[in-house]
PDB file of N, CA and C in Angstrom:
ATOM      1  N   UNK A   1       0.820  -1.194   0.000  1.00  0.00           N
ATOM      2  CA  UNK A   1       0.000   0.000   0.000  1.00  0.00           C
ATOM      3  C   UNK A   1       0.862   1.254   0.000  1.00  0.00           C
ATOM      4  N   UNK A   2       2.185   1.320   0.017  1.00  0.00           N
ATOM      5  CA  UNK A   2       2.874   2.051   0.126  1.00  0.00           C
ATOM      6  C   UNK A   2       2.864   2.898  -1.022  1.00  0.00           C
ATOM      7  N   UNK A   3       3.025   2.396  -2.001  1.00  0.00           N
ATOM      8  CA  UNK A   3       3.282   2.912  -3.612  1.00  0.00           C
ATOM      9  C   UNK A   3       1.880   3.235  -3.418  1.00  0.00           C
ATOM     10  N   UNK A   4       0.683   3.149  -3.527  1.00  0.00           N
ATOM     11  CA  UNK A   4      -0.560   3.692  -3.630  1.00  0.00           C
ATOM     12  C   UNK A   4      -0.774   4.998  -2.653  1.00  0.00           C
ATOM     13  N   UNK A   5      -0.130   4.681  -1.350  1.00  0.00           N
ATOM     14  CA  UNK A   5       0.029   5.775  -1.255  1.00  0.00           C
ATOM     15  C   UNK A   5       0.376   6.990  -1.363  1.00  0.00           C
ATOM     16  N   UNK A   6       1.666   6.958  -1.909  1.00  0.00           N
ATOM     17  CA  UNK A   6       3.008   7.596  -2.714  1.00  0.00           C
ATOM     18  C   UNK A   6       1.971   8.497  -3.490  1.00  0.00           C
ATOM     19  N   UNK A   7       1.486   7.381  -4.335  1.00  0.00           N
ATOM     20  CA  UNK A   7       0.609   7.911  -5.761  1.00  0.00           C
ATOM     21  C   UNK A   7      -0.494   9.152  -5.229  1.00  0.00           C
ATOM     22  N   UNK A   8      -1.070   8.702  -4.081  1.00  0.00           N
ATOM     23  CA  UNK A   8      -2.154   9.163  -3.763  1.00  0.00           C
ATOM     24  C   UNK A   8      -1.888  10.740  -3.317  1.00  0.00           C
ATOM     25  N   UNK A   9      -0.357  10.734  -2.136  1.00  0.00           N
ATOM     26  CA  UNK A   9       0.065  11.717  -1.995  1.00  0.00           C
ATOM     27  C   UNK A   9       0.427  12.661  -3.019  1.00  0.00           C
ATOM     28  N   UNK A  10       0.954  12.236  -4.193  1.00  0.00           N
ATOM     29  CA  UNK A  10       1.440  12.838  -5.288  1.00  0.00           C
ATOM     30  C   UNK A  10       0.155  13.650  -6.132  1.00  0.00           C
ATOM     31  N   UNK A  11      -0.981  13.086  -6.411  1.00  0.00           N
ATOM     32  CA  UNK A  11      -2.378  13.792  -6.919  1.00  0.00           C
ATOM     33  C   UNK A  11      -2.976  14.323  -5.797  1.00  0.00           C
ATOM     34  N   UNK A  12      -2.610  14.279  -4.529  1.00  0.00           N
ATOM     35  CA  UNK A  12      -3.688  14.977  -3.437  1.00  0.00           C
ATOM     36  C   UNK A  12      -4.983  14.320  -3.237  1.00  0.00           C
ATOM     37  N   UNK A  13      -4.873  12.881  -3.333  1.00  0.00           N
ATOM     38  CA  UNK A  13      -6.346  12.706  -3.155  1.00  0.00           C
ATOM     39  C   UNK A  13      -5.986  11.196  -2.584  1.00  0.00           C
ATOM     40  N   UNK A  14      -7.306  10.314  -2.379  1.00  0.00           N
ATOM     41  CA  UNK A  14      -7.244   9.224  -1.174  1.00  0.00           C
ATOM     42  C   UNK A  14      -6.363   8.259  -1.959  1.00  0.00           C
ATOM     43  N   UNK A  15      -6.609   7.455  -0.831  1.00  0.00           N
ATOM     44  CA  UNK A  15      -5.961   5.889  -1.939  1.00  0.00           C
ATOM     45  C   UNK A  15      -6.929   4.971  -2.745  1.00  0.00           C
ATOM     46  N   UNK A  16      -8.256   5.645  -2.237  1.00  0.00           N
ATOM     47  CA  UNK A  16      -9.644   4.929  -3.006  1.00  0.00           C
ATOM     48  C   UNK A  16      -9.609   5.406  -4.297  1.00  0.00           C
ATOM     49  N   UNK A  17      -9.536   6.918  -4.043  1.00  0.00           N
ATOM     50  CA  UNK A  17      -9.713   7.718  -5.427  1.00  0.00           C
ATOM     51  C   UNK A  17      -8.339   7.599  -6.562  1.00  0.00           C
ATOM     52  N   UNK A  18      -7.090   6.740  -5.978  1.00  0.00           N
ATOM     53  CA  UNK A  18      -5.834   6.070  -6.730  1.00  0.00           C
ATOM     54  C   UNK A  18      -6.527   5.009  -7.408  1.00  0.00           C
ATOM     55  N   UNK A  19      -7.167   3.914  -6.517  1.00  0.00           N
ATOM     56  CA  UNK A  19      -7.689   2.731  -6.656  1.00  0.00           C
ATOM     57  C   UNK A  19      -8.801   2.874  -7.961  1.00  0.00           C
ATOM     58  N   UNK A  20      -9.306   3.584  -8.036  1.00  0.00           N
ATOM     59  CA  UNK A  20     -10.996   3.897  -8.911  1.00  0.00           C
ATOM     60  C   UNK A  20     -10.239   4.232 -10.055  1.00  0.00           C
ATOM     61  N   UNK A  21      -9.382   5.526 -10.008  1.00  0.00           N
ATOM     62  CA  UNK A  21      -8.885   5.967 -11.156  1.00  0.00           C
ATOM     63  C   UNK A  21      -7.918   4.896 -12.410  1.00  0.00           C
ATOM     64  N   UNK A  22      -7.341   3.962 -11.567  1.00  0.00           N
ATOM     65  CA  UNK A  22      -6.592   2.998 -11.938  1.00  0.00           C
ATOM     66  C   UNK A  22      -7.544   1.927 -12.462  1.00  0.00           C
ATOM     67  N   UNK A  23      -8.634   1.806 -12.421  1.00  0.00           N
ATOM     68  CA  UNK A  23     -10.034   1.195 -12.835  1.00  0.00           C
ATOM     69  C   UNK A  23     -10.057   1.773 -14.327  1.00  0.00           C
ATOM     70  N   UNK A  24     -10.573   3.198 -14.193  1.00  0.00           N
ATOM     71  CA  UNK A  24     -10.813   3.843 -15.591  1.00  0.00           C
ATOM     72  C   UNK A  24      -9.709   3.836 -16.453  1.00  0.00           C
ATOM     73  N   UNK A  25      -8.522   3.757 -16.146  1.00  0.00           N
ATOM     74  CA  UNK A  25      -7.081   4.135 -16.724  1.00  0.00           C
ATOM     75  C   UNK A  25      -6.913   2.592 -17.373  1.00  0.00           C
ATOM     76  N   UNK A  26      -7.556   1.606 -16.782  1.00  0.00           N
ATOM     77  CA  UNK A  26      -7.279   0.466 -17.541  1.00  0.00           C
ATOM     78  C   UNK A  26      -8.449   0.023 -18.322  1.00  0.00           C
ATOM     79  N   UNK A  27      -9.636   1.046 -18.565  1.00  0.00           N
ATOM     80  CA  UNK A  27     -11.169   0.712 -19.352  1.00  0.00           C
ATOM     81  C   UNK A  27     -12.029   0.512 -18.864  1.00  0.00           C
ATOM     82  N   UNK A  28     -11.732   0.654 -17.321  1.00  0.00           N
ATOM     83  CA  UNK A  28     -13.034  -0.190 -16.893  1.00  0.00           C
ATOM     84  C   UNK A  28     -14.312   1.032 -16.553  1.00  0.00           C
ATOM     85  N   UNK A  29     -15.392   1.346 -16.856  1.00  0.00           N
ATOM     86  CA  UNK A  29     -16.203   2.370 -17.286  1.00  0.00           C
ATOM     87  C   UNK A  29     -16.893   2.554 -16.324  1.00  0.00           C
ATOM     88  N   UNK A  30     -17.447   1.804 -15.423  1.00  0.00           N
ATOM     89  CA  UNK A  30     -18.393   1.468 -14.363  1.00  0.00           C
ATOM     90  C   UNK A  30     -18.264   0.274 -13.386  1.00  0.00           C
ATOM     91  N   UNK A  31     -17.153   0.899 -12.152  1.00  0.00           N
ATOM     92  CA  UNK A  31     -16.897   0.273 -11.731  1.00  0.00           C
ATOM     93  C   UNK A  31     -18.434  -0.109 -10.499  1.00  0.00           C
ATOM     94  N   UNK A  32     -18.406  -0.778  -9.690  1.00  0.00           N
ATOM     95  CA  UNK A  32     -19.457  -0.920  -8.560  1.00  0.00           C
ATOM     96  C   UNK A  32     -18.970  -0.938  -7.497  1.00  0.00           C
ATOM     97  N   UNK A  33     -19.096   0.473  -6.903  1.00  0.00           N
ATOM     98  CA  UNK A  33     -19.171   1.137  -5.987  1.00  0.00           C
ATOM     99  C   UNK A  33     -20.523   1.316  -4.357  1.00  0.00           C
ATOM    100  N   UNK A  34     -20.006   0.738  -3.066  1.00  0.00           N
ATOM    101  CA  UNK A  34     -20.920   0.860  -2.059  1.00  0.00           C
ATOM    102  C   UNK A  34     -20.568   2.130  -1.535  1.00  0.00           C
ATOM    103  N   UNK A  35     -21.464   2.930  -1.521  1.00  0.00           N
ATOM    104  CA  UNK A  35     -21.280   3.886  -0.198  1.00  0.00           C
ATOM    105  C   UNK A  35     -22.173   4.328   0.568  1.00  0.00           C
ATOM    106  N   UNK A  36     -21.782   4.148   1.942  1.00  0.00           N
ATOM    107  CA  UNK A  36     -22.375   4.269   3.025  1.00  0.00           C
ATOM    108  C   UNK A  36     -22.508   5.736   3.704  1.00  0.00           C
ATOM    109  N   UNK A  37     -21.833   6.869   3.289  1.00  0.00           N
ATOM    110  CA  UNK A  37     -21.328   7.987   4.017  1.00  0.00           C
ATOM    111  C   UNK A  37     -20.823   9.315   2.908  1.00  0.00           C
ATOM    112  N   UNK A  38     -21.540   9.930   3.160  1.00  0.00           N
ATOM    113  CA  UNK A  38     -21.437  10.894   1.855  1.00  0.00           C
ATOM    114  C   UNK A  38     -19.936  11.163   1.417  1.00  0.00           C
ATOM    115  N   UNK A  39     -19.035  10.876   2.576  1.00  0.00           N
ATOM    116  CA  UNK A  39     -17.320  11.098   1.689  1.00  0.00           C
ATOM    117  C   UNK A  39     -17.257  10.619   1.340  1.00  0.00           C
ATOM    118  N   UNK A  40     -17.414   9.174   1.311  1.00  0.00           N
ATOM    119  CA  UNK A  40     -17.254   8.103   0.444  1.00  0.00           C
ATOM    120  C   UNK A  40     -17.981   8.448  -1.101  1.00  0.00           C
ATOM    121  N   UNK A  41     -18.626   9.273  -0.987  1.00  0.00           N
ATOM    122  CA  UNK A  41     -19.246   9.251  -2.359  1.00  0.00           C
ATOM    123  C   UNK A  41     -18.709  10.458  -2.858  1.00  0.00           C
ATOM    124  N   UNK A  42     -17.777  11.498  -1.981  1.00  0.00           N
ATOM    125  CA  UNK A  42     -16.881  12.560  -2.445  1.00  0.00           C
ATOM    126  C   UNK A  42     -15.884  11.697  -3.011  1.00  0.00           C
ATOM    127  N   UNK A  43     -15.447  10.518  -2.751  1.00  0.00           N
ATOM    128  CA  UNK A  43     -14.071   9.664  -3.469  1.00  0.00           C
ATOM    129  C   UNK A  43     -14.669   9.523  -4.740  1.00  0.00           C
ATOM    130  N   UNK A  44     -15.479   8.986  -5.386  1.00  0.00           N
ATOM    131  CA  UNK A  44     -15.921   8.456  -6.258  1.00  0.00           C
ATOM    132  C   UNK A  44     -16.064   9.532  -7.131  1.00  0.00           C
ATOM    133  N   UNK A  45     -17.153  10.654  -6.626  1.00  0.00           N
ATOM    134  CA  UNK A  45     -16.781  11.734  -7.619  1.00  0.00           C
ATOM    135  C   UNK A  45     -15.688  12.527  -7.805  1.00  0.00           C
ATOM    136  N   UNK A  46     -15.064  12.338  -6.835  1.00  0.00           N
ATOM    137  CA  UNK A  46     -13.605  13.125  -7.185  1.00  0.00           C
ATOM    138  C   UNK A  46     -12.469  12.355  -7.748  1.00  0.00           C
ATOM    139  N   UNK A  47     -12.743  10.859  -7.748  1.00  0.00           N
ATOM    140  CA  UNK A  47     -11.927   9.979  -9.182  1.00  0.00           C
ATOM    141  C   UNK A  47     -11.762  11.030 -10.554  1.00  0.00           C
ATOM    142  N   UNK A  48     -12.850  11.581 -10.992  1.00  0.00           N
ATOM    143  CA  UNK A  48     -13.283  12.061 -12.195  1.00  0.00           C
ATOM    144  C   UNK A  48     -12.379  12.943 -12.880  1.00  0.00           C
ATOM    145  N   UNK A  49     -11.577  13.676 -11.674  1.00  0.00           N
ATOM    146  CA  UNK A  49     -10.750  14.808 -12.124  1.00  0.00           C
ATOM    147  C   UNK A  49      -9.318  14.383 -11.638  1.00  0.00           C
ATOM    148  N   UNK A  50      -9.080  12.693 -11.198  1.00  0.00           N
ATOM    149  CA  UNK A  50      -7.894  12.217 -11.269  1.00  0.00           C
ATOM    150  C   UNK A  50      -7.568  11.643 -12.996  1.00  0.00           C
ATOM    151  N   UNK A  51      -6.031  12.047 -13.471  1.00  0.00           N
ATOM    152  CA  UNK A  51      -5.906  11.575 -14.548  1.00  0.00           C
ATOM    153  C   UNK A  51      -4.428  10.809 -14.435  1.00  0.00           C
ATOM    154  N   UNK A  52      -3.824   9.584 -13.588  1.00  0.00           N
ATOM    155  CA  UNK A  52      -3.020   9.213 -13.777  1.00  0.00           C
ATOM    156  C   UNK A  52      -1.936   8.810 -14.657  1.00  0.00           C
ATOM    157  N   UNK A  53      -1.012   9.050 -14.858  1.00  0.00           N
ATOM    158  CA  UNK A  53       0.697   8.957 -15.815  1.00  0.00           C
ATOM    159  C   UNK A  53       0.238   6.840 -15.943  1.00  0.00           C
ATOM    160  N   UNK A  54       0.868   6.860 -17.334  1.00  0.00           N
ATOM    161  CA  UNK A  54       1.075   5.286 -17.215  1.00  0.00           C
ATOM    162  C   UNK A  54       2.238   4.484 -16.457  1.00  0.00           C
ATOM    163  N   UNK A  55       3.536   5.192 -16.131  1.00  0.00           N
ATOM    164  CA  UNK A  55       3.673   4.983 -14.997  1.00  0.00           C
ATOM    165  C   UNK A  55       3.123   4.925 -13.690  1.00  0.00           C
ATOM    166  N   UNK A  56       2.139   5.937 -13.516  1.00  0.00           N
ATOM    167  CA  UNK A  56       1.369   5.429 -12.058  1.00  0.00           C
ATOM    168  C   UNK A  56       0.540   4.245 -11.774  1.00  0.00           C
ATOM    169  N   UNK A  57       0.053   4.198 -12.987  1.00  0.00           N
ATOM    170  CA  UNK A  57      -1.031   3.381 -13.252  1.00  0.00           C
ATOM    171  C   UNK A  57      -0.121   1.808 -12.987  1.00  0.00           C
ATOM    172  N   UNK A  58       0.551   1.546 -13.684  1.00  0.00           N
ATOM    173  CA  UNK A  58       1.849   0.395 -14.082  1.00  0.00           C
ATOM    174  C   UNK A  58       1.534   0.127 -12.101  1.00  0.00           C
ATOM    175  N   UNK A  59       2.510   1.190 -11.445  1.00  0.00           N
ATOM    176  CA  UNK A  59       2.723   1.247 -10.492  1.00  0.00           C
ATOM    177  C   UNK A  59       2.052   0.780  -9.218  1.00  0.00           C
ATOM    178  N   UNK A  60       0.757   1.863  -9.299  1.00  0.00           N
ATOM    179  CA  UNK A  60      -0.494   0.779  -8.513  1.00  0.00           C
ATOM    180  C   UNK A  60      -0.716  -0.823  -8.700  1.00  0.00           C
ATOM    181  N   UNK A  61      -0.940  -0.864  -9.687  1.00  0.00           N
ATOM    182  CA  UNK A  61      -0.936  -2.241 -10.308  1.00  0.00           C
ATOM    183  C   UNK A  61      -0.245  -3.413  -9.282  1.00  0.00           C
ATOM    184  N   UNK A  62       1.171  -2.660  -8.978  1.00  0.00           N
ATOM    185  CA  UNK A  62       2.018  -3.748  -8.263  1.00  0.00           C
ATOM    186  C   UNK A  62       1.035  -4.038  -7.231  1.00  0.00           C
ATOM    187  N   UNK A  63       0.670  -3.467  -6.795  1.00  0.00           N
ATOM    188  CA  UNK A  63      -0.213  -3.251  -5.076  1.00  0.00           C
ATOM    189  C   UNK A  63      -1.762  -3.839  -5.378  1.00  0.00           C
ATOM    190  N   UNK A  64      -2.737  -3.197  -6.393  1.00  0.00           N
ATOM    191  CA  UNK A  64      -3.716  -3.648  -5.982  1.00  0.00           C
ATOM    192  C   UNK A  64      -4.231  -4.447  -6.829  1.00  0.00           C
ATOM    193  N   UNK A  65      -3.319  -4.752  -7.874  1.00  0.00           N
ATOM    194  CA  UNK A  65      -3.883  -6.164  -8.363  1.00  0.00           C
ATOM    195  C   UNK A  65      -5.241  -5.811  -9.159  1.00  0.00           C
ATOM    196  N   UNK A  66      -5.886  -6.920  -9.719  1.00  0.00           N
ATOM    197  CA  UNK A  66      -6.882  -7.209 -10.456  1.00  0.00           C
ATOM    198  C   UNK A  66      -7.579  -8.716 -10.163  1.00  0.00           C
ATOM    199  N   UNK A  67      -8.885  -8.558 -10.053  1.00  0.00           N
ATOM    200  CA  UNK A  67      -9.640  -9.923  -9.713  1.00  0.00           C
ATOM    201  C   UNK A  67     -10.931  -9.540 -10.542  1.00  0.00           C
ATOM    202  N   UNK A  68     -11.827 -10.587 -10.887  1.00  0.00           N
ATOM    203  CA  UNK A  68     -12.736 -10.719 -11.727  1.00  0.00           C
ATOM    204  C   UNK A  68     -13.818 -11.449 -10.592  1.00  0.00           C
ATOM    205  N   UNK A  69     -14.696 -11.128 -10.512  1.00  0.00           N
ATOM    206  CA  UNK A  69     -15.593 -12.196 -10.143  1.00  0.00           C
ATOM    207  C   UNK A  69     -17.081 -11.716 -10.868  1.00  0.00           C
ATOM    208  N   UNK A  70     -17.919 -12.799 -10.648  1.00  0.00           N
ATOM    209  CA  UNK A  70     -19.174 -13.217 -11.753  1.00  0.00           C
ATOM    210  C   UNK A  70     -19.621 -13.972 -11.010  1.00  0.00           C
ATOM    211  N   UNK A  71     -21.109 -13.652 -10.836  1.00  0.00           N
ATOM    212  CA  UNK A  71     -22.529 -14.226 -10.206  1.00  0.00           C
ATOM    213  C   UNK A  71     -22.668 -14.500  -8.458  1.00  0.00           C
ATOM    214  N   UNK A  72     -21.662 -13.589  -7.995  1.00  0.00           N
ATOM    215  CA  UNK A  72     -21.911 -13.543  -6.463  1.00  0.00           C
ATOM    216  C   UNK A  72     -20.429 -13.505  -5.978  1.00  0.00           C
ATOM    217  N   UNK A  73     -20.575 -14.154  -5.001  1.00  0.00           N
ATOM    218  CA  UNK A  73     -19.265 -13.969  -3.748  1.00  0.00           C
ATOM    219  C   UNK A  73     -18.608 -15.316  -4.693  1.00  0.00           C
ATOM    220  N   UNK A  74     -16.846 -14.955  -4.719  1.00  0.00           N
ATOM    221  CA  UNK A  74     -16.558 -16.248  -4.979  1.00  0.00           C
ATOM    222  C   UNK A  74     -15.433 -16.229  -3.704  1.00  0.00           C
TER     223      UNK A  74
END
């Protein structure tokens, strides 16, 4: 989480809003998002005006990975 943080420090914004942006930066259009608490839904809209370097992107990557799942909890 370190490097995500790095990243996060570097754009001024959370490590969620690293995490989301690194979503769109790799295509993904609509990610699915819970929120419980209206900041939480300040992360999400404030993804919008993150535009990560493909180095950052590369970078996160090390950390948060990619998983797929389909038709419930796997």
């Amino acid at each position: 989480m370190d490097r995500v943080g790095e990243i996060a420090e570097k754009y001024n914004v959370t490590m969620t809003q690293i995490a989301l942006a690194r979503q769109f930066a790799k295509g993904m259009a609509s990610p699915i998002v819970g929120v419980s608490k209206i900041k939480y839904l300040d992360d999400v809209v404030g993804v919008l005006d993150v535009i990560l370097t493909e180095e950052d992107v590369k970078n996160s990557g090390l950390i948060i990975g990619t998983a797929c799942y389909s038709g419930g909890i796997k």
